[in-house]
Protein backbone atom coordinates (compact mmCIF):
# COMPACT_ATOMS: atom_id res chain seq x y z
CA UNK A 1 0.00 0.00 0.00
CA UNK A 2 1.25 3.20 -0.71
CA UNK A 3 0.30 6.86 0.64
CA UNK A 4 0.14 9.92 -0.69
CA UNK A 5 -1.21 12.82 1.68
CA UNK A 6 -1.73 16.87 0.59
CA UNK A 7 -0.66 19.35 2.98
CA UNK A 8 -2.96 23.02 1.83
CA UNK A 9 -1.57 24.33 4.80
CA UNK A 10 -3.39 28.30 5.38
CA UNK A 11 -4.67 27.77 1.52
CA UNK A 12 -8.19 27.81 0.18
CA UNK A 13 -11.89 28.74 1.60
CA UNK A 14 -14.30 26.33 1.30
CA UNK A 15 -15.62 27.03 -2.13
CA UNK A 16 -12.21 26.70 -3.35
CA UNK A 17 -11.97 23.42 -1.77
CA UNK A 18 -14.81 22.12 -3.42
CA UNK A 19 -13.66 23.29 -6.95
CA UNK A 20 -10.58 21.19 -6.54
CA UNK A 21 -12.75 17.89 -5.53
CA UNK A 22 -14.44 18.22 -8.28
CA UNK A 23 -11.82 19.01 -10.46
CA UNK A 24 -9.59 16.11 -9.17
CA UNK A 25 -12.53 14.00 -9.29
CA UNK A 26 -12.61 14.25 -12.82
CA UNK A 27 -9.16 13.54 -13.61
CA UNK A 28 -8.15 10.94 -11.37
CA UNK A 29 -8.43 6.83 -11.54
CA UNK A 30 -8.33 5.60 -8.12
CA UNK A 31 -6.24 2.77 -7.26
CA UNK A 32 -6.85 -0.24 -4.52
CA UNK A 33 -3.21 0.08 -3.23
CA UNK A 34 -3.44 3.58 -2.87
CA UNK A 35 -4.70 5.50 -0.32
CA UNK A 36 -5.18 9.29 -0.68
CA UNK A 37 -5.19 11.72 1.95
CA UNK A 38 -6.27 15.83 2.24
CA UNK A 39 -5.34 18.23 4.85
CA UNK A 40 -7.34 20.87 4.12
CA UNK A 41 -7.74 24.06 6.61
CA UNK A 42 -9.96 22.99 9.44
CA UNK A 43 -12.37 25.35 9.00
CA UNK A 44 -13.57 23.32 5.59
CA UNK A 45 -12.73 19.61 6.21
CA UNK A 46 -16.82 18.80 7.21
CA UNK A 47 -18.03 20.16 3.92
CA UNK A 48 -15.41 18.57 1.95
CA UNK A 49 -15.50 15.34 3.53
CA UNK A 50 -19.76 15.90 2.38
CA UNK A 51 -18.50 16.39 -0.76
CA UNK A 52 -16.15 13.74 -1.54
CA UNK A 53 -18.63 11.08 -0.06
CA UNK A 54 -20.86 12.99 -2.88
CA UNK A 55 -18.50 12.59 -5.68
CA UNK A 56 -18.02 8.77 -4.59
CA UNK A 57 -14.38 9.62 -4.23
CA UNK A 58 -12.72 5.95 -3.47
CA UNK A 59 -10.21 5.14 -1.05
CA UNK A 60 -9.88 9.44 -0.34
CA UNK A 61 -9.73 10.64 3.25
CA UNK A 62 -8.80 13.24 5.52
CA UNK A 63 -6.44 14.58 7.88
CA UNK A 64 -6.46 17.41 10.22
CA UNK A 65 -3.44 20.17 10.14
CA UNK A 66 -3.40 19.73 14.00
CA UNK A 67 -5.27 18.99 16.95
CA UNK A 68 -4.91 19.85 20.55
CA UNK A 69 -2.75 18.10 22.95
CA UNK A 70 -5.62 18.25 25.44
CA UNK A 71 -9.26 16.19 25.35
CA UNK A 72 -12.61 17.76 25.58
CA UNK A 73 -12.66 20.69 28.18
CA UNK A 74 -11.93 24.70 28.86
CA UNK A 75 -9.36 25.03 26.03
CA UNK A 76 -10.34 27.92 24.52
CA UNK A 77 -9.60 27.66 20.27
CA UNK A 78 -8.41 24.12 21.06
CA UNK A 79 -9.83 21.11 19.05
CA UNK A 80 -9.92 17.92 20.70
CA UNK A 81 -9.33 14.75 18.42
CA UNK A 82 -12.48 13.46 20.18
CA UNK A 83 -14.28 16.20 18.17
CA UNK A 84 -12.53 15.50 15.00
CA UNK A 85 -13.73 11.33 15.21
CA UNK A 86 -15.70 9.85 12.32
CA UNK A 87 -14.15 12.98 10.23
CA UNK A 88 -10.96 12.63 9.38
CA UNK A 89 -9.09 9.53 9.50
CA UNK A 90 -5.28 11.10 10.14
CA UNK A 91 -3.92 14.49 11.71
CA UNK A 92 -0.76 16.09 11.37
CA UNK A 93 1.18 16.79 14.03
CA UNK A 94 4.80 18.43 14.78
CA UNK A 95 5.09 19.93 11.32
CA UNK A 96 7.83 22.06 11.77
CA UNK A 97 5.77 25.03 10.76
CA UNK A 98 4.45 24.68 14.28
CA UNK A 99 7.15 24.51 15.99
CA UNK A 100 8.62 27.51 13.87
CA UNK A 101 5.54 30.29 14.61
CA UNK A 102 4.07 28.68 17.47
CA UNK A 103 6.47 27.61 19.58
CA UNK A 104 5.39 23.60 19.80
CA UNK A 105 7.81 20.96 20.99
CA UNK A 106 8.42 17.46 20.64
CA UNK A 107 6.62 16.45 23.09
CA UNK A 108 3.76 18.77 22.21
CA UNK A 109 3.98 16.51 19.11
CA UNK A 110 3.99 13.02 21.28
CA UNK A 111 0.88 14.52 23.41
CA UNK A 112 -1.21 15.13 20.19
CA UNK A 113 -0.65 12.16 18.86
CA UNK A 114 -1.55 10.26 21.44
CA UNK A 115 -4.85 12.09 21.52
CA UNK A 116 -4.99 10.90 18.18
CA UNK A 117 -4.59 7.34 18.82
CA UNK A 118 -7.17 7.85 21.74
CA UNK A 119 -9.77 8.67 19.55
CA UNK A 120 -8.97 6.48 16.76
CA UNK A 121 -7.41 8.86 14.21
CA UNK A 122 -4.15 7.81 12.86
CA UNK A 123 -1.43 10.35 13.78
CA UNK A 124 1.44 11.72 10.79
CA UNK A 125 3.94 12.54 13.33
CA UNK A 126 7.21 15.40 11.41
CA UNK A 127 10.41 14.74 11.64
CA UNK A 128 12.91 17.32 10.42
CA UNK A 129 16.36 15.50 11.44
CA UNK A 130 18.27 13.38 13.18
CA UNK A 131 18.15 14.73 16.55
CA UNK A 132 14.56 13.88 16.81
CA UNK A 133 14.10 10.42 15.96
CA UNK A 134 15.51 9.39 19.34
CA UNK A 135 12.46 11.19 20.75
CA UNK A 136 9.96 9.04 18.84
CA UNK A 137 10.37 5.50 20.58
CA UNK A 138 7.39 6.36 22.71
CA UNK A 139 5.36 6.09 19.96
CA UNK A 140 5.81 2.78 19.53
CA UNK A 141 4.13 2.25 22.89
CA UNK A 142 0.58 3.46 21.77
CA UNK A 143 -2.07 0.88 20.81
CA UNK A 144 -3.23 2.18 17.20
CA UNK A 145 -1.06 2.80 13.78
CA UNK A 146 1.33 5.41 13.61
CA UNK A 147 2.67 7.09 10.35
CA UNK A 148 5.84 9.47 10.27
CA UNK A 149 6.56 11.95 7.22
CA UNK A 150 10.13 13.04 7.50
CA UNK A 151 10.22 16.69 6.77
CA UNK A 152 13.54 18.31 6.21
CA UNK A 153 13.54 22.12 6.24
CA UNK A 154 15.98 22.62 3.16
CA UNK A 155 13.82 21.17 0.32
CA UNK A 156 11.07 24.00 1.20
CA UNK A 157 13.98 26.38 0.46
CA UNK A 158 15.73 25.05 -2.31
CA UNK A 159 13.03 23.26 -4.08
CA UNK A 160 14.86 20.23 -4.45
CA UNK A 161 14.61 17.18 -2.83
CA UNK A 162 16.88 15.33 -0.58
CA UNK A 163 18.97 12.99 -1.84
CA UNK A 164 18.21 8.88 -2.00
CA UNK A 165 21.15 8.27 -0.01
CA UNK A 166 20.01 10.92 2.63
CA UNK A 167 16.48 9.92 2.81
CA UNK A 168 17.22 6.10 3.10
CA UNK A 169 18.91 7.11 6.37
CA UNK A 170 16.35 8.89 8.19
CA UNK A 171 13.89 5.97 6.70
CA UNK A 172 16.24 3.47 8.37
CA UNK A 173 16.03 5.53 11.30
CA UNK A 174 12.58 6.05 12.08
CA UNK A 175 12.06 2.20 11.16
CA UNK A 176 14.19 1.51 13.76
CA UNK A 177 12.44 4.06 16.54
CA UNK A 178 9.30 3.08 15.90
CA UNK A 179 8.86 -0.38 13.60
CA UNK A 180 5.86 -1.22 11.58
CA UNK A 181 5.11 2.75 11.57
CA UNK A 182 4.41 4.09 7.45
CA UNK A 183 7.06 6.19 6.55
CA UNK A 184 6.55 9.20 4.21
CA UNK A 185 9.01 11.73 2.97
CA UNK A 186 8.02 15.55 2.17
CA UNK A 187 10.03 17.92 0.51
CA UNK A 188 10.06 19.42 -2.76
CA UNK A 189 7.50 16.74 -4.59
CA UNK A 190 6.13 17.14 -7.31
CA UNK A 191 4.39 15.90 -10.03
CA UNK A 192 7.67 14.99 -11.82
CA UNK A 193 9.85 13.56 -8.84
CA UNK A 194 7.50 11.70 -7.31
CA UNK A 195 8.24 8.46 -8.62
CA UNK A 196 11.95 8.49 -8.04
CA UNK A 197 11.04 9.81 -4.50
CA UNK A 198 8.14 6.67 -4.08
CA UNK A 199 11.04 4.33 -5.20
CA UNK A 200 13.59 5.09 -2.67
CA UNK A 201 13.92 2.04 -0.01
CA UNK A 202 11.69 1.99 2.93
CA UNK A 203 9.66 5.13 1.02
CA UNK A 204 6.03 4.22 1.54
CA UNK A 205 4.41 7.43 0.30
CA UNK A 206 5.11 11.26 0.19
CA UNK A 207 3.79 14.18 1.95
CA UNK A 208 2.97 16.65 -0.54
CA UNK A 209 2.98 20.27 0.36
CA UNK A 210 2.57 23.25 -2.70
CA UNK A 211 2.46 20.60 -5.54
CA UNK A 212 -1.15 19.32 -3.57
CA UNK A 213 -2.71 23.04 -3.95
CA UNK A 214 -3.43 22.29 -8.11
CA UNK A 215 -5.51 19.24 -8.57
CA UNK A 216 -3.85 18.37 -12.14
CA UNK A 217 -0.13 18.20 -10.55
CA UNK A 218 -1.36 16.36 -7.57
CA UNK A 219 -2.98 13.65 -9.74
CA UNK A 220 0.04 13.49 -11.22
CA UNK A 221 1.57 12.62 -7.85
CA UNK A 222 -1.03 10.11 -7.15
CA UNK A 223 -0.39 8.48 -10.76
CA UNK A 224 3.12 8.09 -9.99
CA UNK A 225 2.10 6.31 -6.88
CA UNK A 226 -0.87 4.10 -8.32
């Protein structure tokens, strides 16, 4: 099985979102060992999960951007994964955009995901380097599935990705910290990598960030992939 999860990040109102279903709808031929995975802005992901059950979309889901480290209770502008149950399937967690602007920490990221696992949402814990892998192991304590995307910061700068040899090592890494999790990388995909990315070893999908904001280019990703 392989993966393929879009990142909008702070992209797109509602109505926008719904174009692009439609528009990827039309365009791409779902395949039974692929799974396909949106993160749009919270705000939208009820209507768009509507829509895609709508549009028959086949094995399509949804993630959250985040979710609170906290359950249900006084946490004002908090979302608790509880709340987010029967909605999405996954949620993001420690992408280093978060721990840029807001401050989170690693084990902000371990807290949220095991709120995730809690409520039966499967967490896609970031990894930017090294250093943090050793952090992970505790994840491999928690009874549900856990999938890692590792996210190195230089790709977003540079536009190209990391090289096979580098991402084989992180891969090997992770495996090690927390075995049987799904690996992902993110950084740089595209429409025209992506199958030399999907075909590095241990690779089981990609975590697509600006390339998933056009429909027709993230199709393409999803191609590669199926």
């Amino acid at each position: 099985m392989k993966y393929i999860t879009g990142n909008w990040k702070s992209n797109k109102t509602t109505a926008e979102g719904l174009r692009w279903l439609e528009q990827f709808a039309g365009i791409w031929h779902p395949g039974k060992d692929l799974s396909v995975v949106i993160a749009p802005p919270m705000v939208s992901i009820e209507s768009l999960a509507a829509e895609a059950k709508h549009l028959r979309l086949e094995h399509f889901f949804f993630a959250a951007q985040d979710l609170s480290p906290f359950p249900r209770g006084s946490y004002t502008g908090a979302v608790a994964a509880d709340l987010l149950k029967g909605v999405v399937q996954y949620a993001i967690v420690g992408h280093n955009e978060r721990r840029r602007y807001f401050q989170e920490n690693v084990q902000d990221a371990l807290n949220k995901a095991a709120e995730a696992v809690d409520a039966g949402i499967v967490p896609l814990v970031c990894v930017a380097d090294v250093a943090e892998v050793s952090r992970l192991s505790s994840l491999a304590d928690l009874n549900g599935r856990v999938m890692l995307a590792y996210t190195p910061t230089d790709p977003a700068v540079s536009g190209i990705p990391e090289s096979a040899e580098k991402i084989t090592g992180m891969v090997t890494r992770m495996k090690r910290a927390v075995p049987g999790a799904i690996i992902l990388y993110g950084g740089a995909v595209t429409g025209k990598n992506a199958a030399a990315l999907l075909a590095v070893e241990g690779v089981d999908g990609l975590f697509v960030g600006k390339a998933s904001l056009d429909p027709a280019n993230f199709a393409a990703v999803c191609a590669a992939a199926a």
